[in-house]
Protein backbone atom coordinates (compact mmCIF):
# COMPACT_ATOMS: atom_id res chain seq x y z
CA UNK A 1 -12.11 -3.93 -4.42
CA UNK A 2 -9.94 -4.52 -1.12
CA UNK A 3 -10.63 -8.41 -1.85
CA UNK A 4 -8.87 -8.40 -5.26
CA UNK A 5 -5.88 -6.25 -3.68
CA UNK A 6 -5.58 -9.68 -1.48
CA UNK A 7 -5.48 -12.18 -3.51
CA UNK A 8 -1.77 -12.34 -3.77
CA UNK A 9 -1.64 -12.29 -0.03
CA UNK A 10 -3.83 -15.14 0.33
CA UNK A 11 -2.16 -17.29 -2.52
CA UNK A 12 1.11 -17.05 -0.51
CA UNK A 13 -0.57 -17.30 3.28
CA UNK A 14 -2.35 -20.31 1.68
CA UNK A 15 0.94 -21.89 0.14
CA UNK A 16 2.59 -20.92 3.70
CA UNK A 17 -0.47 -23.09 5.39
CA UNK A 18 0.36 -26.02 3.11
CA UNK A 19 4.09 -26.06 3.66
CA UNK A 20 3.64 -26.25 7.53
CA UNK A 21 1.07 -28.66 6.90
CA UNK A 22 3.59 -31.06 5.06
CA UNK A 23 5.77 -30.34 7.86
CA UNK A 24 3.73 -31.33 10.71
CA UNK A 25 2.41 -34.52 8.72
CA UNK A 26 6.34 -35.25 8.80
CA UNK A 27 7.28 -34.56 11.92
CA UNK A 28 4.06 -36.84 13.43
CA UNK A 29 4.97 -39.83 10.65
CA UNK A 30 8.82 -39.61 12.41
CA UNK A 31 7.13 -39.18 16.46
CA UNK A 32 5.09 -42.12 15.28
CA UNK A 33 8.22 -43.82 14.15
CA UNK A 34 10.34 -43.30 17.44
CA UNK A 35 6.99 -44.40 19.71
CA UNK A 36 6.73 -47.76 17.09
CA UNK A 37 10.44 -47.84 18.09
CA UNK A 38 11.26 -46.60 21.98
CA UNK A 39 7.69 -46.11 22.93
CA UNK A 40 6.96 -47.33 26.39
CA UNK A 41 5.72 -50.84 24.87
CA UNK A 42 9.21 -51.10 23.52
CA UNK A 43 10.69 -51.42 26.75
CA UNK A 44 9.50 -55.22 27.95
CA UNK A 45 7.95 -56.07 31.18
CA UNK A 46 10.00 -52.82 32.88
CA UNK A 47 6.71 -51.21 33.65
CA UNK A 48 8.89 -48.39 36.19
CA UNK A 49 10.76 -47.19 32.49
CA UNK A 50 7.91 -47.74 30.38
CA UNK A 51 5.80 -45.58 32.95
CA UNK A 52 8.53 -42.75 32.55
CA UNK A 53 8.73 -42.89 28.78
CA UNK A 54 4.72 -42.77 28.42
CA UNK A 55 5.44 -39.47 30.35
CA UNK A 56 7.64 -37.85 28.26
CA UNK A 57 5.66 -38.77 24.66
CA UNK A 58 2.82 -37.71 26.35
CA UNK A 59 4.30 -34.34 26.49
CA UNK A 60 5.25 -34.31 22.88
CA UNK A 61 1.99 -36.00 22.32
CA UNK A 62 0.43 -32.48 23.57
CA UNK A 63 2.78 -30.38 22.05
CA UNK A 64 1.66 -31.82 18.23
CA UNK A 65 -2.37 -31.80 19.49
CA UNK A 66 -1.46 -27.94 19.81
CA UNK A 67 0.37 -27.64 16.72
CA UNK A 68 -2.43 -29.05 14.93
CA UNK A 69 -5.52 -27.20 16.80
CA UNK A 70 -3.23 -23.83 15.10
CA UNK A 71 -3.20 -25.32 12.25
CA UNK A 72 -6.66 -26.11 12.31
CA UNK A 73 -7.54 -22.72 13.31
CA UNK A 74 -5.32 -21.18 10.14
């Protein structure tokens, strides 16, 4: 009885799911983009700068790798 009183809540925490699904595909198809791009094998042989951008997309590398293990989890 308390299952069928959910169903509407799961429809829309389902269709919620989905839409930050499509969002994080986007947002990794654009980080993907900008490492293509300005990654640190963009920069040529200046390993110091390449060294510091590996750094920082590391970072965002680890902050998508938590975004998905939530979604994941969802």
């Amino acid at each position: 009885m308390i299952d069928v009183g959910l169903t509407g809540v799961k429809i829309k925490f389902t269709e919620i799911t989905q839409e930050q699904i499509s969002e994080f595909k986007k947002n990794l198809e654009q980080f993907s983009e900008k490492f293509q791009e300005s990654g640190p094998g963009a920069v040529g042989s200046d390993l110091d700068l390449g060294s510091k951008i590996l750094t920082e997309f590391r970072k965002d590398m680890a902050k998508y790798e938590s975004e998905r293990s939530v979604l994941l989890s969802t």
